[in-house]
Protein backbone atom coordinates (compact mmCIF):
# COMPACT_ATOMS: atom_id res chain seq x y z
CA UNK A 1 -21.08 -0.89 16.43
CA UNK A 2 -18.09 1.33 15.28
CA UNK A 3 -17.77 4.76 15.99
CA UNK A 4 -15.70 6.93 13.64
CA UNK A 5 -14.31 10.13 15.30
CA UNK A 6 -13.44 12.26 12.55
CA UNK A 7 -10.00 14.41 13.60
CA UNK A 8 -9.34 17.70 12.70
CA UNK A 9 -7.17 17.45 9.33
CA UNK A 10 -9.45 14.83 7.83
CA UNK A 11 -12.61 17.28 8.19
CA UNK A 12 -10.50 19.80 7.04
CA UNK A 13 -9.37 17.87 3.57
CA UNK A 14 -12.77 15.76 3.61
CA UNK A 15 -14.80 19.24 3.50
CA UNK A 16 -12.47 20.65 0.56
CA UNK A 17 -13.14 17.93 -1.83
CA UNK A 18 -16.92 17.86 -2.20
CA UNK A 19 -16.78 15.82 -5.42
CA UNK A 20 -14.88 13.06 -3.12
CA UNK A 21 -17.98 13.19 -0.81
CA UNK A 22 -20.02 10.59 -2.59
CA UNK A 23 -16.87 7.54 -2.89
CA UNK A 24 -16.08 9.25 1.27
CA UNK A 25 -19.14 8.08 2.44
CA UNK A 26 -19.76 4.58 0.39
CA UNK A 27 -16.21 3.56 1.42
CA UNK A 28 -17.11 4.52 5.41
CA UNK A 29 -20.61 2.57 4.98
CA UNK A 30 -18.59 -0.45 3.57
CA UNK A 31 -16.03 -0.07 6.48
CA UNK A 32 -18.64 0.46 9.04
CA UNK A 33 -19.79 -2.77 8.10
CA UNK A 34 -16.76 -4.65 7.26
CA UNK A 35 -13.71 -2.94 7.71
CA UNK A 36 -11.47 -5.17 6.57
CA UNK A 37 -13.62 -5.93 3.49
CA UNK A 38 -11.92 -6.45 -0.11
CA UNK A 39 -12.76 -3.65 -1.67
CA UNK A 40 -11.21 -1.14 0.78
CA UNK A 41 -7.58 -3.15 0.86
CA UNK A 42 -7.54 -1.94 4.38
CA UNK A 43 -3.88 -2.52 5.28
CA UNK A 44 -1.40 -1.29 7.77
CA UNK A 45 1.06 1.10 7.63
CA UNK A 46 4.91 1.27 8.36
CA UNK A 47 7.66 3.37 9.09
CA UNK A 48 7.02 6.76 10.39
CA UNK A 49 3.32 5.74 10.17
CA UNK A 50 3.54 2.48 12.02
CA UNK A 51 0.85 1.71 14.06
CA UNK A 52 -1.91 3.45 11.75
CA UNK A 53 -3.91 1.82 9.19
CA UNK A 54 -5.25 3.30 5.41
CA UNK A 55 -7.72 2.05 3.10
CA UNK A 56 -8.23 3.11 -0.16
CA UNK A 57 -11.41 5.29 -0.89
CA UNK A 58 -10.52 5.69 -4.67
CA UNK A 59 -7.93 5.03 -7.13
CA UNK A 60 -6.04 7.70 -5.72
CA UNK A 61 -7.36 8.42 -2.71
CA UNK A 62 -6.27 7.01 0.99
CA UNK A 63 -8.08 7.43 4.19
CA UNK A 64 -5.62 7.23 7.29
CA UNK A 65 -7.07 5.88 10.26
CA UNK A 66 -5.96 4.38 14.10
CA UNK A 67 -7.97 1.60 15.45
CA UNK A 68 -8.58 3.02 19.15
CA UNK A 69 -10.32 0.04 20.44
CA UNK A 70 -12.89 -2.21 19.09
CA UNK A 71 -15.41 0.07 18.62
CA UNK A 72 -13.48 3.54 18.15
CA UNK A 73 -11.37 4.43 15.10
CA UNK A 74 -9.97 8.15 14.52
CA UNK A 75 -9.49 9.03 11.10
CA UNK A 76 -6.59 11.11 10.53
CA UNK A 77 -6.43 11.64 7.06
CA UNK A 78 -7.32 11.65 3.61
CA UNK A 79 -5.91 12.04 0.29
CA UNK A 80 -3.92 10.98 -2.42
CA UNK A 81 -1.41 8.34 -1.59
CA UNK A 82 2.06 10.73 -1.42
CA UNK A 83 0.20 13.52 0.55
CA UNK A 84 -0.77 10.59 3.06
CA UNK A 85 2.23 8.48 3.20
């Protein structure tokens, strides 16, 4: 099973968009389950971000995330694709 360990700027973005909340948690259900599953385009990143993943929660909106182990993955942060990138 997959644990997500939500860091400390991702709660802190996560909590000031409430009307994300809803797309938030049906993307993290869907990656729970699959989380390299079409919808999401999980992908990974490059460049200064190399070695971290992202996924896309809406049209505009990215989650950043870090695969720990198999089980673990730390979410880093969330938001529209320039403030992630």
């Amino acid at each position: 099973m997959i644990n997500l360990i939500w860091g400390s700027s991702f709660k802190r973005v996560a909590a000031a968009n409430p009307d994300l909340k809803p797309k938030i948690t049906q993307a993290l259900e869907t990656f729970i389950d699959n989380p390299h599953h079409p919808s999401l385009r999980t992908h990974k990143l490059s460049g200064k971000l190399r070695g971290l993943w992202a996924l896309i929660v809406a049209y505009d909106c990215r989650i950043v995330f870090q695969f720990l182990d198999e089980q673990n993955i730390l979410l880093i942060d969330i938001g529209k694709h320039d403030e992630v990138y």
